[in-house]
N, C-alpha and C. Protein backbone atom coordinates (compact mmCIF):
# COMPACT_ATOMS: atom_id res chain seq x y z
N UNK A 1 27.02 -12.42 -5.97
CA UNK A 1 26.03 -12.13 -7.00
C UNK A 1 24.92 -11.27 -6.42
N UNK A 2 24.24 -10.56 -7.29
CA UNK A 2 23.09 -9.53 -6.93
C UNK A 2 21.76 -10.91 -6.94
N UNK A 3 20.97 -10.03 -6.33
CA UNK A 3 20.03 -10.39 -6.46
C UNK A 3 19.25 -10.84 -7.83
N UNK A 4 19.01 -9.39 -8.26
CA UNK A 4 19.16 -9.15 -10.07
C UNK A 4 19.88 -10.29 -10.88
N UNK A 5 21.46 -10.62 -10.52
CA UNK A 5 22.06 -12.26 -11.38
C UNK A 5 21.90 -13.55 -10.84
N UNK A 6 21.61 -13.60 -9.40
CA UNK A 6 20.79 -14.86 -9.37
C UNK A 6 19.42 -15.54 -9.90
N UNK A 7 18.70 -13.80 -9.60
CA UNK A 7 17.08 -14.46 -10.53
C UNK A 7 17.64 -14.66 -12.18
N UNK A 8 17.99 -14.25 -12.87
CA UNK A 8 18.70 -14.44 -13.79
C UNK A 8 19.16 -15.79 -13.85
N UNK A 9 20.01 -16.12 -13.48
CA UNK A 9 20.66 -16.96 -13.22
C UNK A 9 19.47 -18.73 -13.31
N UNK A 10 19.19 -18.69 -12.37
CA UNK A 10 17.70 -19.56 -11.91
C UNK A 10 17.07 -19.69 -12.90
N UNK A 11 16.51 -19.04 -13.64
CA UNK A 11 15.64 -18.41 -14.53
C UNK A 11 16.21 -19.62 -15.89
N UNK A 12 17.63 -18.98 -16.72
CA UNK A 12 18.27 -19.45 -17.28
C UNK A 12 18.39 -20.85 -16.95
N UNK A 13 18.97 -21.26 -15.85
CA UNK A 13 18.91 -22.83 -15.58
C UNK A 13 17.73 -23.62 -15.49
N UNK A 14 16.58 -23.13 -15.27
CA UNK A 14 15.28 -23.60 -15.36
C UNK A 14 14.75 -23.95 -16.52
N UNK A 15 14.97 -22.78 -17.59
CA UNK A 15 14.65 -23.07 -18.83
C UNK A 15 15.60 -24.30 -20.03
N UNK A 16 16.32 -24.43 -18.71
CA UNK A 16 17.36 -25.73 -19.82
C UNK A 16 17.08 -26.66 -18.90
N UNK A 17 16.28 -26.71 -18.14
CA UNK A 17 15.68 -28.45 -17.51
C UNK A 17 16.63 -28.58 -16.11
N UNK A 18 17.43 -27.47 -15.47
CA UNK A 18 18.75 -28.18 -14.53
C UNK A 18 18.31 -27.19 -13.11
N UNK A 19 17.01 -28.31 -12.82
CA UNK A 19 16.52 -27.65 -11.82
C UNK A 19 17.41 -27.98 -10.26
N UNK A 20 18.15 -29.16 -10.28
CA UNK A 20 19.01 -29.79 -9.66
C UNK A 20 20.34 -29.03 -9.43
N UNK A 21 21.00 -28.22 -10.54
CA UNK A 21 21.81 -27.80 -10.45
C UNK A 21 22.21 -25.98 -10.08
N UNK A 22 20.50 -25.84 -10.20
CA UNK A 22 20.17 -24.25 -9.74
C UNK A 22 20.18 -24.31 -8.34
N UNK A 23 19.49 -25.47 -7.89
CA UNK A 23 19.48 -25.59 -6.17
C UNK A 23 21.15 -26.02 -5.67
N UNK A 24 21.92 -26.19 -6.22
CA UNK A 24 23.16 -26.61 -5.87
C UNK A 24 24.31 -25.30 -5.83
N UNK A 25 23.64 -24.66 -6.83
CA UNK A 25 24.80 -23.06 -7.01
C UNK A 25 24.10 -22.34 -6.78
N UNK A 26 22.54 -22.30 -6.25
CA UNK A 26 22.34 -20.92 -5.95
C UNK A 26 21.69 -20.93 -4.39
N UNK A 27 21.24 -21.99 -3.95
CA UNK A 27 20.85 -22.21 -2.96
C UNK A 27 21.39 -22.17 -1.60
N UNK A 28 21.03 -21.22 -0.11
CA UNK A 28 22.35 -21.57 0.75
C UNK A 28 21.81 -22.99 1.50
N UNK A 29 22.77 -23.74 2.09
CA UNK A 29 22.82 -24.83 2.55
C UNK A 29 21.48 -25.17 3.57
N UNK A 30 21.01 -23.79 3.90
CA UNK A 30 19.94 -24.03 5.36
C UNK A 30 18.34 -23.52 4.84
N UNK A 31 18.25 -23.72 3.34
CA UNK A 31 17.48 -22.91 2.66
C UNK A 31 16.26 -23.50 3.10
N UNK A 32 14.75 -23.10 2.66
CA UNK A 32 13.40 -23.40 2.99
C UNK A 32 12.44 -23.28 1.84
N UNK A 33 11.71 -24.45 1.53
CA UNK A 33 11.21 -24.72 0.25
C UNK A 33 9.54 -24.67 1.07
N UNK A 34 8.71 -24.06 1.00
CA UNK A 34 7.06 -24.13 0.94
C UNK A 34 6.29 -23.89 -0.26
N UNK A 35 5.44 -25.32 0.43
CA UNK A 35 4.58 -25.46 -0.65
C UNK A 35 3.02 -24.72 0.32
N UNK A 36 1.91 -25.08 -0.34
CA UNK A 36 1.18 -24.27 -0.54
C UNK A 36 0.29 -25.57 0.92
N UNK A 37 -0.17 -24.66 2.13
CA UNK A 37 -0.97 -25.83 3.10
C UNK A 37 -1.79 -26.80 2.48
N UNK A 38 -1.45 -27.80 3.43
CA UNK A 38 -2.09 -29.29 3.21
C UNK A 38 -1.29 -30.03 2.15
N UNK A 39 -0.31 -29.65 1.02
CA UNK A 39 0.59 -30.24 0.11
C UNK A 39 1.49 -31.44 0.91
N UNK A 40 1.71 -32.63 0.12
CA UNK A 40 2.91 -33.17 0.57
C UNK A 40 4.05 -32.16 0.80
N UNK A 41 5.09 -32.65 1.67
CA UNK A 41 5.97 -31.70 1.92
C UNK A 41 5.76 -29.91 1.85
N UNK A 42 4.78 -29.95 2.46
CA UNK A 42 4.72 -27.89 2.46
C UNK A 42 5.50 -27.61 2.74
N UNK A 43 6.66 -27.86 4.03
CA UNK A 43 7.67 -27.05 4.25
C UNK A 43 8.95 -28.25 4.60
N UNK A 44 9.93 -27.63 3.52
CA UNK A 44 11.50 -28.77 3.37
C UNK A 44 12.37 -27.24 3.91
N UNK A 45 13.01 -28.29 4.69
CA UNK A 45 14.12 -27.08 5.50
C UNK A 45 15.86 -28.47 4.93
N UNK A 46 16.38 -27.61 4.39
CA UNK A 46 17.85 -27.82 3.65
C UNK A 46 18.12 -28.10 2.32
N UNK A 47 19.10 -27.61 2.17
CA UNK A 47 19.74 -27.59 0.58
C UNK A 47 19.11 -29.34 0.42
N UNK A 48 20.00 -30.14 1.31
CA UNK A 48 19.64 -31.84 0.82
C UNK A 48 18.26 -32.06 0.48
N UNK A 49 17.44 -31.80 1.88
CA UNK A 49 15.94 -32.31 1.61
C UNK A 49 15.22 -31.53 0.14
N UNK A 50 16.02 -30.26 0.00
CA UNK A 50 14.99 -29.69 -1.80
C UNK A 50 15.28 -30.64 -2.62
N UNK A 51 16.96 -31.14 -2.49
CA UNK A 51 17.43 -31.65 -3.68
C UNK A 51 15.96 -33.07 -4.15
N UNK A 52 16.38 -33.95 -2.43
CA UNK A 52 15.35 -35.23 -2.23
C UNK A 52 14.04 -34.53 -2.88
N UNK A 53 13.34 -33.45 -2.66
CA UNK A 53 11.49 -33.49 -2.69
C UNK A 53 11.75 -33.29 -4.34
N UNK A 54 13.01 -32.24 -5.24
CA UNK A 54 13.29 -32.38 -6.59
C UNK A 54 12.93 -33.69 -7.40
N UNK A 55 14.09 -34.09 -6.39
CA UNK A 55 14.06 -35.77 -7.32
C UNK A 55 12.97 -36.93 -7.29
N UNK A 56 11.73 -36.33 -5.93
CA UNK A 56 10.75 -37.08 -6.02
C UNK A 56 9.63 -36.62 -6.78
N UNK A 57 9.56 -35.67 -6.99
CA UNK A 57 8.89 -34.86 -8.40
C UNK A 57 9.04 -35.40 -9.51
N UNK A 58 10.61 -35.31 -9.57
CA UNK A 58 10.58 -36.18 -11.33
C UNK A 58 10.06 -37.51 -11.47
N UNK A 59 10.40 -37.71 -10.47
CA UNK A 59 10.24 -39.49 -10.17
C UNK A 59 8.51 -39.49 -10.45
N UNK A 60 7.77 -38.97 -9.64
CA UNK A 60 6.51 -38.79 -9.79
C UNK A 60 5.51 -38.34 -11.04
N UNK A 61 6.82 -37.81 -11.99
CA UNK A 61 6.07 -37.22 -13.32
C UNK A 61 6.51 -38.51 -14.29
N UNK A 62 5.70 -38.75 -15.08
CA UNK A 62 5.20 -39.97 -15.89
C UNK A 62 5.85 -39.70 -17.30
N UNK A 63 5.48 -38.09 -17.46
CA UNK A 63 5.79 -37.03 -18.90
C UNK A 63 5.59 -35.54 -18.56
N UNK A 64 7.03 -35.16 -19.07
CA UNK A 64 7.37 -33.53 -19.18
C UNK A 64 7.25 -32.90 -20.38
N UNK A 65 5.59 -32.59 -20.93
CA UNK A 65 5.66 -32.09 -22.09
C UNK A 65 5.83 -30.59 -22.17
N UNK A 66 6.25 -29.80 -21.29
CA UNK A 66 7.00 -28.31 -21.83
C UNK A 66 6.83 -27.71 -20.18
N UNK A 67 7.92 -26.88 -20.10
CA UNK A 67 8.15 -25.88 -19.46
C UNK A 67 8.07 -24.56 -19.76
N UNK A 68 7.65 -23.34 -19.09
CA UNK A 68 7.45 -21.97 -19.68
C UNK A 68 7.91 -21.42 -18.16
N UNK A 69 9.33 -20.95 -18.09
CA UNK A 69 9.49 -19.77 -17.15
C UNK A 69 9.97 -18.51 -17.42
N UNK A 70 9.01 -17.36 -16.74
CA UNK A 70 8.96 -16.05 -17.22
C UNK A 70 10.48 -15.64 -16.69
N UNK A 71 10.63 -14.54 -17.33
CA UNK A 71 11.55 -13.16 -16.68
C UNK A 71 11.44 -13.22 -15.57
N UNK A 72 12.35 -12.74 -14.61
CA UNK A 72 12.05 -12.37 -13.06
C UNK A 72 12.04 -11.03 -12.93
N UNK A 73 10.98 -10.89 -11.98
CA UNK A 73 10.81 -9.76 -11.26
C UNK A 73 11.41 -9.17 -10.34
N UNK A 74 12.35 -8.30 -9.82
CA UNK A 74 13.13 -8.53 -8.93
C UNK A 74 12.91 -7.53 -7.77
N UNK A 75 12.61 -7.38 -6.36
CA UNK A 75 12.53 -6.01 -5.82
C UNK A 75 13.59 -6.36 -4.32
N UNK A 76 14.41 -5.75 -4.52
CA UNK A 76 15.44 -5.46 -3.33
C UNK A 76 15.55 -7.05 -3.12
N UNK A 77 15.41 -7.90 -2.14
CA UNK A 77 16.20 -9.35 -1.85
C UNK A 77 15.06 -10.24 -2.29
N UNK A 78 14.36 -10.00 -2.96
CA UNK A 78 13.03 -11.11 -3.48
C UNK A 78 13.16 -10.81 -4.77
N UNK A 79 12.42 -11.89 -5.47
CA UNK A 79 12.13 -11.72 -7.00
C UNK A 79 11.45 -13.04 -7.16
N UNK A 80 10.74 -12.99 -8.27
CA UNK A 80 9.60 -14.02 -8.53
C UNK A 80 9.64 -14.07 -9.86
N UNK A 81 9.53 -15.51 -10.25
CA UNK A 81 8.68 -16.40 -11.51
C UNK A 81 7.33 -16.82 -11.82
N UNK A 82 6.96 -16.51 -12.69
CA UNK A 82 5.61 -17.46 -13.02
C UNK A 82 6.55 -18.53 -13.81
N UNK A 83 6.05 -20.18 -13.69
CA UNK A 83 6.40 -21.11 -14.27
C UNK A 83 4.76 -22.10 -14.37
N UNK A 84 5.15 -22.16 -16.00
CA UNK A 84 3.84 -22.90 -16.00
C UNK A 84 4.04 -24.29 -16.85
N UNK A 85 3.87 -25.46 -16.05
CA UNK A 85 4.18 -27.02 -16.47
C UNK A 85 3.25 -27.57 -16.81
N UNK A 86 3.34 -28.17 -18.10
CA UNK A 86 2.72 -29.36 -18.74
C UNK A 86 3.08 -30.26 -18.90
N UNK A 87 2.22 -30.90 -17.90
CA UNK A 87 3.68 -32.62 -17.62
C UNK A 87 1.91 -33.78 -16.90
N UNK A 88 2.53 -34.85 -17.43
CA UNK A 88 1.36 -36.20 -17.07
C UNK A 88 2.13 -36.43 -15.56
N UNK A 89 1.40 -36.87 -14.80
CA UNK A 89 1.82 -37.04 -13.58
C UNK A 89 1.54 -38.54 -13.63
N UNK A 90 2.32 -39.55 -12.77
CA UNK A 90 1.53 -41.10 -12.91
C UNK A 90 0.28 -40.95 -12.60
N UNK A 91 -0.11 -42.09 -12.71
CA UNK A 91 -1.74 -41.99 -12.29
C UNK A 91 -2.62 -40.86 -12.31
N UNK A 92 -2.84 -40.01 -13.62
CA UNK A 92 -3.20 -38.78 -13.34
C UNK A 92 -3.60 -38.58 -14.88
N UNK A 93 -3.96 -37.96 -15.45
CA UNK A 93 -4.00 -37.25 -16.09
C UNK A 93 -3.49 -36.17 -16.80
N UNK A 94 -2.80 -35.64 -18.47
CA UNK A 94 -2.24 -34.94 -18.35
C UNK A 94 -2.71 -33.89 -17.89
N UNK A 95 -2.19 -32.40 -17.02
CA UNK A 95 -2.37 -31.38 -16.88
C UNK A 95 -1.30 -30.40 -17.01
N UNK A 96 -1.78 -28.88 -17.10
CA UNK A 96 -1.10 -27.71 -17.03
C UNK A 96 -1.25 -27.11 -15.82
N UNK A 97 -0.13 -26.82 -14.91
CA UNK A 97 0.46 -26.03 -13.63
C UNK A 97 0.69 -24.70 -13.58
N UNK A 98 -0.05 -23.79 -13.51
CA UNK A 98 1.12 -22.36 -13.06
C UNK A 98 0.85 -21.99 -12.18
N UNK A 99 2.42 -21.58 -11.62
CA UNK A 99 2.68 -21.01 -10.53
C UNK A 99 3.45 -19.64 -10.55
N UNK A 100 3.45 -19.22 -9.35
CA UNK A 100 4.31 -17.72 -9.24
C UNK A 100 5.31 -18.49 -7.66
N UNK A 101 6.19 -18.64 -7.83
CA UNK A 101 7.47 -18.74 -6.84
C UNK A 101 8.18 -17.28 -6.31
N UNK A 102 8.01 -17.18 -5.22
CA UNK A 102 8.86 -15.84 -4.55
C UNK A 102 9.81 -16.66 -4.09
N UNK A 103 11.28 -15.87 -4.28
CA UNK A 103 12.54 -16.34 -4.00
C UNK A 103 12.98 -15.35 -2.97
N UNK A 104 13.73 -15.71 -1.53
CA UNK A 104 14.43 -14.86 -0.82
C UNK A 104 15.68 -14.97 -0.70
N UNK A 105 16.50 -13.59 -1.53
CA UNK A 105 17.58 -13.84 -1.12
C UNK A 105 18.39 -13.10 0.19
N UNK A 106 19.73 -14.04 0.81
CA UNK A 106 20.11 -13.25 1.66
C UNK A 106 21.95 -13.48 1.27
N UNK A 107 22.84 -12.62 1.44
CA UNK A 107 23.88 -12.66 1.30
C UNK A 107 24.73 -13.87 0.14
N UNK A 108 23.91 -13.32 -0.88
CA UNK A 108 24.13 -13.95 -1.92
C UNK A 108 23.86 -15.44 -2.48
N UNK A 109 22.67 -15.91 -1.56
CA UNK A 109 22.09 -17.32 -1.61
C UNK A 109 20.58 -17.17 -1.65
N UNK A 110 20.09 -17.98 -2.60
CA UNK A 110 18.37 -17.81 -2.20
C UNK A 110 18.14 -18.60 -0.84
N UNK A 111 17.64 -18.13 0.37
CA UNK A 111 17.19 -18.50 1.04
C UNK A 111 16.04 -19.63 1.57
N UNK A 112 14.89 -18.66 0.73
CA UNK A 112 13.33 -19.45 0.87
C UNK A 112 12.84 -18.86 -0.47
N UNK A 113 12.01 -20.17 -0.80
CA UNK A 113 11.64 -20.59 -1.88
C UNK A 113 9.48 -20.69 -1.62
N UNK A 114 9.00 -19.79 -1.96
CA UNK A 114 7.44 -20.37 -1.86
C UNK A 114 6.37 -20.16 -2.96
N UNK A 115 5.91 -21.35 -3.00
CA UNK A 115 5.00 -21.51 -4.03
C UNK A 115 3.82 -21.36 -4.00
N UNK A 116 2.57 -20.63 -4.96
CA UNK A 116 1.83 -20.41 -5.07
C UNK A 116 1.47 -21.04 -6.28
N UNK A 117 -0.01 -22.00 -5.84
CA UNK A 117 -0.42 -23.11 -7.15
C UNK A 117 -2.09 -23.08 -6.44
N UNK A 118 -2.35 -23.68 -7.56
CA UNK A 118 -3.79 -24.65 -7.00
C UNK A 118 -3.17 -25.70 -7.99
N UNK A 119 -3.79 -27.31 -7.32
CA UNK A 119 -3.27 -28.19 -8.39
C UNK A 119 -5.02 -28.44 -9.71
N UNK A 120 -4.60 -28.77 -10.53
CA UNK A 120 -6.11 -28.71 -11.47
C UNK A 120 -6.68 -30.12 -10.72
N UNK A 121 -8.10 -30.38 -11.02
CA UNK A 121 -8.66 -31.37 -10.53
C UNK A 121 -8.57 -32.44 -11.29
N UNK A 122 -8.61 -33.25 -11.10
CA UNK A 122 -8.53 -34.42 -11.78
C UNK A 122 -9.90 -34.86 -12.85
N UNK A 123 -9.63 -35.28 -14.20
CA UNK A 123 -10.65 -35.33 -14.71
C UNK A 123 -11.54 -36.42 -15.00
């Protein structure tokens, strides 16, 4: 796959909730997930550990009231999303998230995955 049909690809599976199953077909096995310094888990190194920090996300969200992910941008082996979440977190408050994610791909696998957020403050 190009670069071009994986962001595609991602994109499409994101917007139907199968964030689990984008990291499973598009992800290579030795991939690298960063989050933004000082975050729990800033940096997950393997296909397994994204799947684990995935599933502790959901686990951690209380309520998923909407997802919004853009078109991708694509330039030579990178391409990026803005995704912006409105979801109650436990103990928290509801809030709205957006982010811009740069994706690296290399020989037909996204590589590394990094996120750009501030989280909102708590009210």
């Amino acid at each position: 796959m190009t670069t071009q049909e994986i962001a595609q690809r991602l994109v499409t599976l994101c917007r139907q909730g199968q964030s689990d199953q984008a990291y499973k077909e598009l992800f290579a096995d030795d991939a690298v997930g960063l989050e933004p310094a000082g975050f729990p888990n800033a940096e997950v190194k393997g296909l397994n550990n994204l799947l684990i920090k995935s599933q502790q996300f959901q686990e951690m969200t209380e309520e998923f009231h909407s997802l919004e992910v853009s078109d991708p941008i694509v330039a030579g082996d990178h391409f990026s999303v803005v995704m912006t979440l409105d979801a109650t977190m436990k103990g928290r408050p509801r809030a709205t998230i957006s982010e811009i994610i740069v994706y690296e791909v290399t020989e037909g696998k996204i590589t590394q995955e990094q996120f750009f957020y501030k989280m909102p403050m708590p009210a």
